[in-house]
N, C-alpha and C. Protein backbone atom coordinates (compact mmCIF):
# COMPACT_ATOMS: atom_id res chain seq x y z
N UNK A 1 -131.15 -17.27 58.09
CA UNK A 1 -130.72 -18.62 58.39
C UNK A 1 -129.83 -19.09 57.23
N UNK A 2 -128.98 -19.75 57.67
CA UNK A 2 -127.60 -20.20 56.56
C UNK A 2 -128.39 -21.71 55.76
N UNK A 3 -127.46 -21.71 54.46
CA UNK A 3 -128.80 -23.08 53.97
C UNK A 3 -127.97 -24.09 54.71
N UNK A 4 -126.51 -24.21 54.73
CA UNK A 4 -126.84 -25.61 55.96
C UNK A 4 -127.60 -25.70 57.25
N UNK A 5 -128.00 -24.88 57.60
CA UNK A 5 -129.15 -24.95 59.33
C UNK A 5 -130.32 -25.18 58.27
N UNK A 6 -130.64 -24.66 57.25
CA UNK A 6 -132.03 -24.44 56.52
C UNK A 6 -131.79 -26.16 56.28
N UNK A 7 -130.93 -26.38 55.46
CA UNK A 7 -130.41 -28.24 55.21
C UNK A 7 -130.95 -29.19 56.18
N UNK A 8 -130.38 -28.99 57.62
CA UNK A 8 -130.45 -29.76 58.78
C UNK A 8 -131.80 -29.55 59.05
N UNK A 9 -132.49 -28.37 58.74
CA UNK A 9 -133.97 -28.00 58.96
C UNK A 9 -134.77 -29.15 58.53
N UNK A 10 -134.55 -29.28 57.50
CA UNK A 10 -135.25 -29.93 55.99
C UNK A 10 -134.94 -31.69 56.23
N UNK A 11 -133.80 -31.68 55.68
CA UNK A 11 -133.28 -33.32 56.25
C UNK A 11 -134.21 -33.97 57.96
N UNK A 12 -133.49 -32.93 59.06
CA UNK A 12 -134.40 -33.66 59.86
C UNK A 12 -136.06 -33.83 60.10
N UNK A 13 -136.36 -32.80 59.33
CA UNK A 13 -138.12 -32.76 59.64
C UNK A 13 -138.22 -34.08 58.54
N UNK A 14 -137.65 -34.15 57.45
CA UNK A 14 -137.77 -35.64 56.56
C UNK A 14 -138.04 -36.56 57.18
N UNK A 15 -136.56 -36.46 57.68
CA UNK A 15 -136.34 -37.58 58.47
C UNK A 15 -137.05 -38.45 59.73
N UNK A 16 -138.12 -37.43 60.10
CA UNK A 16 -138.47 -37.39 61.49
C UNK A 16 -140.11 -38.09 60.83
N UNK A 17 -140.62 -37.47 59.93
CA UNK A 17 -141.90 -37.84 59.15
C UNK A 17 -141.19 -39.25 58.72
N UNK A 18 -140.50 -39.76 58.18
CA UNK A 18 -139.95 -41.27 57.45
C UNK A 18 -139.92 -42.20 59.07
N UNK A 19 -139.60 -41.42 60.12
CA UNK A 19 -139.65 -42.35 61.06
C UNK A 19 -141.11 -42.36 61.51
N UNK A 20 -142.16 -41.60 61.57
CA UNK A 20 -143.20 -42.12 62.01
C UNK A 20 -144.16 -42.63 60.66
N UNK A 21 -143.39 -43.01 59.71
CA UNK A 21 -144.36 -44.19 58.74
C UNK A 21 -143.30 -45.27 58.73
N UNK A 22 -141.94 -45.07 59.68
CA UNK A 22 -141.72 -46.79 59.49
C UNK A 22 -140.90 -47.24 58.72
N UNK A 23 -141.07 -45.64 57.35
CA UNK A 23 -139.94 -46.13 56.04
C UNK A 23 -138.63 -46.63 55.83
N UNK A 24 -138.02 -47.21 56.10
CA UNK A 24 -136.93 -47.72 56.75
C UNK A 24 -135.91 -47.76 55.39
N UNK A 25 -136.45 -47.82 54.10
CA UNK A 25 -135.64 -47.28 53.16
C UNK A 25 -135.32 -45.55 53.04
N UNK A 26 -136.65 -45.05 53.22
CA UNK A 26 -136.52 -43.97 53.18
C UNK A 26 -134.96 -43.10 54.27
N UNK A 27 -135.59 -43.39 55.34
CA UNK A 27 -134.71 -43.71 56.75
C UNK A 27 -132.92 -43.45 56.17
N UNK A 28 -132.96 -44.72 55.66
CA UNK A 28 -131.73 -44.95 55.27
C UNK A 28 -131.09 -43.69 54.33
N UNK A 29 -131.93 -43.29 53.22
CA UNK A 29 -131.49 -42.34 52.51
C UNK A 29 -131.17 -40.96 53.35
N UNK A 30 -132.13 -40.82 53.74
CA UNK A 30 -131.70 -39.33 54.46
C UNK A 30 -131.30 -39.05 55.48
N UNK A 31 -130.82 -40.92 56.26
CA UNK A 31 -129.55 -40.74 56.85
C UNK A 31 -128.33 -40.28 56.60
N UNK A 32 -127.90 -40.14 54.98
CA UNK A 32 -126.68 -40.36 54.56
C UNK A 32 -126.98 -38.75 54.47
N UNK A 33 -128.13 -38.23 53.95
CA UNK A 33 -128.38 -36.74 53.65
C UNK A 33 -127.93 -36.50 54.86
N UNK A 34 -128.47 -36.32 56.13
CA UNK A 34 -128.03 -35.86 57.57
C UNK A 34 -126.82 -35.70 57.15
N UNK A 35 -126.19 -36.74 57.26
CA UNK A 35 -125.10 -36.81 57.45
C UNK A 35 -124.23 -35.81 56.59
N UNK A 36 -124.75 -35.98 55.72
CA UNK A 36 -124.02 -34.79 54.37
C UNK A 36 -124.08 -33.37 55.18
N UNK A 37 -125.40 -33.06 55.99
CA UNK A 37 -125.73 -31.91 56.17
C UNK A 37 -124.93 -31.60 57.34
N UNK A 38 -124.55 -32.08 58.17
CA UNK A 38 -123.90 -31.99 59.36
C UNK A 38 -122.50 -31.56 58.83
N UNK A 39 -122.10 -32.09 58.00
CA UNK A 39 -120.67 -32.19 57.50
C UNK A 39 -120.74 -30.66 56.88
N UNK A 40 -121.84 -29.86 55.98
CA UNK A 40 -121.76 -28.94 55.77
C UNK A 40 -121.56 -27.88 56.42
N UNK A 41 -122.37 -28.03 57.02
CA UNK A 41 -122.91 -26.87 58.45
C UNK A 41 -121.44 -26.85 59.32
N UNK A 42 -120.39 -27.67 59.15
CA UNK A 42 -119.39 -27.63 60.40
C UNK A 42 -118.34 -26.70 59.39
N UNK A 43 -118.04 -26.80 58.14
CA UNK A 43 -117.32 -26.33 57.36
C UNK A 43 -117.83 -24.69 56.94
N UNK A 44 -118.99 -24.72 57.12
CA UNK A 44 -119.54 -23.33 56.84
C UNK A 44 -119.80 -22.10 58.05
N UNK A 45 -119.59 -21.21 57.41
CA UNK A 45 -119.27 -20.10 58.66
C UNK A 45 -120.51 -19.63 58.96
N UNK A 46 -121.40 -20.00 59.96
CA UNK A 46 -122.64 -19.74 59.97
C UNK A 46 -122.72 -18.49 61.42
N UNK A 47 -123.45 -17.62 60.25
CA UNK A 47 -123.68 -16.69 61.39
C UNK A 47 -124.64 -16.61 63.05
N UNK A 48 -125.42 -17.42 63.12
CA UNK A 48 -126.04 -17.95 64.12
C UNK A 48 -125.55 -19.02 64.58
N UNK A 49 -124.48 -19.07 65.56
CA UNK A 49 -124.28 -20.38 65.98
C UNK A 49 -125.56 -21.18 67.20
N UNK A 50 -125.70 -20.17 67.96
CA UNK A 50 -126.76 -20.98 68.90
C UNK A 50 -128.09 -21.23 67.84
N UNK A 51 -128.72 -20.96 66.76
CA UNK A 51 -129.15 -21.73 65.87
C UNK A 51 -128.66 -22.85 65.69
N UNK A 52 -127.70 -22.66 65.01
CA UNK A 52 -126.96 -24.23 64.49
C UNK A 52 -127.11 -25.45 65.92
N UNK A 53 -126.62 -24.95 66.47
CA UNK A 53 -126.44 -25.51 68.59
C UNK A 53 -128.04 -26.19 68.35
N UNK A 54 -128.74 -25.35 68.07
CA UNK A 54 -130.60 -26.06 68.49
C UNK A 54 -130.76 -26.95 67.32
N UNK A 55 -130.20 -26.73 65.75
CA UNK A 55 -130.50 -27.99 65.01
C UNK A 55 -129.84 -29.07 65.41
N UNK A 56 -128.65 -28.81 65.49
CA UNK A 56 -127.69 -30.15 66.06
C UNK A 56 -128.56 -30.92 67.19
N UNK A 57 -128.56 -29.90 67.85
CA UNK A 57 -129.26 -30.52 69.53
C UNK A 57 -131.16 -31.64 68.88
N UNK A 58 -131.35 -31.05 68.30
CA UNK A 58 -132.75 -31.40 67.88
C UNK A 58 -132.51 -32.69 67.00
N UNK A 59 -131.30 -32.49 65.61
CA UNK A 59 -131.08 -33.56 65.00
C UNK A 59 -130.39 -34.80 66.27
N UNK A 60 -130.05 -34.79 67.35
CA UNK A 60 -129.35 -35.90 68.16
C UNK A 60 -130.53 -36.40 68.80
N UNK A 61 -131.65 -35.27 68.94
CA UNK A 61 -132.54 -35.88 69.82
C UNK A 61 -133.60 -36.70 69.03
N UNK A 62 -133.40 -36.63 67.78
CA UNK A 62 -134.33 -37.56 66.51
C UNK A 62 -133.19 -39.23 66.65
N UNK A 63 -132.07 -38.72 66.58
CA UNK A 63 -131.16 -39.80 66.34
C UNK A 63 -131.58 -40.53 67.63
N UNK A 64 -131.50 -40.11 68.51
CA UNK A 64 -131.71 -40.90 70.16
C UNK A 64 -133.12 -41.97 69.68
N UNK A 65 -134.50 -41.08 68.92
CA UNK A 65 -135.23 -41.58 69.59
C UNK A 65 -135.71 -42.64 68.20
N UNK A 66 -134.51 -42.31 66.69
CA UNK A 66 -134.53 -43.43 65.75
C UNK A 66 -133.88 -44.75 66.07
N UNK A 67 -132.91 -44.73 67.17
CA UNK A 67 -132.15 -45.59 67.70
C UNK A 67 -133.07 -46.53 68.38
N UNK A 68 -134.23 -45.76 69.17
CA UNK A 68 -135.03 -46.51 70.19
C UNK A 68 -135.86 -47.44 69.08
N UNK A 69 -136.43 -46.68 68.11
CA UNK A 69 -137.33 -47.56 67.46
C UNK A 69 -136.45 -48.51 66.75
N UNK A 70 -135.09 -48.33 66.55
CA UNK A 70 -135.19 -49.09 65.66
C UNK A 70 -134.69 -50.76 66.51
N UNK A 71 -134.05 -50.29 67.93
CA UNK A 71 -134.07 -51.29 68.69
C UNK A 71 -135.26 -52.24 68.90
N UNK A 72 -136.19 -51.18 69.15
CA UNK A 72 -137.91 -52.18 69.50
C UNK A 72 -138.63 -52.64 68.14
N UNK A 73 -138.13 -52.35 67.12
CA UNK A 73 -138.50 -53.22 65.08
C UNK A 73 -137.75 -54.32 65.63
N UNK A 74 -135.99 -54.61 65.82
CA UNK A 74 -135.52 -55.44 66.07
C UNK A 74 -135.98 -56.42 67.05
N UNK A 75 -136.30 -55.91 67.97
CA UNK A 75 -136.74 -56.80 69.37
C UNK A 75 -138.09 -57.79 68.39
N UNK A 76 -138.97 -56.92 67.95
CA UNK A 76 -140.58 -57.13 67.39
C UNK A 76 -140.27 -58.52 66.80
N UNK A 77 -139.38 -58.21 65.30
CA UNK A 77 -139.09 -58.85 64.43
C UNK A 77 -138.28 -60.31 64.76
N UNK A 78 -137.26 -60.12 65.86
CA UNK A 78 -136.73 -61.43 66.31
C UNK A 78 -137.47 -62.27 67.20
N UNK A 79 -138.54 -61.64 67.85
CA UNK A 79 -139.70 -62.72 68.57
C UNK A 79 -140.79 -62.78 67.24
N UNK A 80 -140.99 -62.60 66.30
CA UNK A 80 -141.68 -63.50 65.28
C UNK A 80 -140.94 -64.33 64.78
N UNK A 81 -139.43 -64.51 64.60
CA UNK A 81 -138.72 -65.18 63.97
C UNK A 81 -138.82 -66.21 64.67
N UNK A 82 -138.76 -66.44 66.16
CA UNK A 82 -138.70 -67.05 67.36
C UNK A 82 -139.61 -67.99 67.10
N UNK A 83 -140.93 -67.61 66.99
CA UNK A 83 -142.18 -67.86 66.96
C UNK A 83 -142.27 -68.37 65.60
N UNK A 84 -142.06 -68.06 64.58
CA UNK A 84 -142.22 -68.81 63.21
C UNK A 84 -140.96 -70.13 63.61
N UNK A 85 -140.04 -69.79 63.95
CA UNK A 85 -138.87 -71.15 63.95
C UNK A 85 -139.80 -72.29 65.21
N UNK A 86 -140.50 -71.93 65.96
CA UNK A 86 -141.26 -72.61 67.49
C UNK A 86 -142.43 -73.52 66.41
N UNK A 87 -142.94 -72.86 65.48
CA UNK A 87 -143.91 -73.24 64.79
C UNK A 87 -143.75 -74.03 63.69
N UNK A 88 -142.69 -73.93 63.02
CA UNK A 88 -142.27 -74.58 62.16
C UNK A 88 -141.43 -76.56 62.84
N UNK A 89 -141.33 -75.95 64.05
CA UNK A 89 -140.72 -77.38 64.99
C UNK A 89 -141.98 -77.94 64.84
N UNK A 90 -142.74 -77.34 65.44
CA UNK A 90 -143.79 -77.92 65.37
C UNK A 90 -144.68 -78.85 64.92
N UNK A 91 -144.82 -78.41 63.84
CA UNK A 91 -145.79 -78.90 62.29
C UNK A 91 -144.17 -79.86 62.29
N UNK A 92 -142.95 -79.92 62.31
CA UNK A 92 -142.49 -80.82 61.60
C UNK A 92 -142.79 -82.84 62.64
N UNK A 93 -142.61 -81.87 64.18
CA UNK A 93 -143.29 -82.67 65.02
C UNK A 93 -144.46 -83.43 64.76
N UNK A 94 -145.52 -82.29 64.20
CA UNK A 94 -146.69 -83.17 63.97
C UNK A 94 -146.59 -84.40 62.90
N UNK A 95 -145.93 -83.88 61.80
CA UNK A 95 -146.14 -84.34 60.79
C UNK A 95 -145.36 -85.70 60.86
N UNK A 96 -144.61 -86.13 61.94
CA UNK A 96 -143.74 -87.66 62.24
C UNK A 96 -144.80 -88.47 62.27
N UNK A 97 -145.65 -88.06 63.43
CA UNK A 97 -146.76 -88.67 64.16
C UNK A 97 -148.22 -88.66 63.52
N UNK A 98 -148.17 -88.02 62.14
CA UNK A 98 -149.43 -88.54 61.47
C UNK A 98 -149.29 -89.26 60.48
């Protein structure tokens, strides 16, 4: 195995563990690694291409399903905001009337 597929190996299994704790800094970092690694792997003459074909394919299918979560954090996070701004009317409501 060529070390960029070994790279993309490594980066996405990271990457894939940082998404099921959530790490969202972490996330970020070894997004940019991916990204580094992808960029390698296209420049390098790798002797297994249908290897390479299954990391790629595997790293898109992490990306698909970091996309999903990170849509449904967003969704989560803007109905508490919702809900703290509903609540905060609130109490300011109350507080006329006592």
């Amino acid at each position: 195995m060529s070390s960029s597929v070994q790279l993309l190996e490594t980066t996405g299994n990271a990457l894939r563990d940082a998404l099921s704790r959530r790490d969202w800094d972490a996330i970020g970092e070894l997004d940019a690694q991916c990204r580094q690694a992808v960029d390698e792997a296209m420049v390098e003459a790798v002797r297994d291409e249908e290897l390479l074909r299954d990391r790629l394919q595997a790293l898109l299918d992490l990306y698909r399903e970091l996309v999903i979560t990170c849509q449904a954090e967003q969704n989560r996070v803007a109905a508490e905001l919702v809900q703290l701004n509903q609540s905060q009317q609130g109490a300011k409501v109350y507080q006329l009337f006592s």
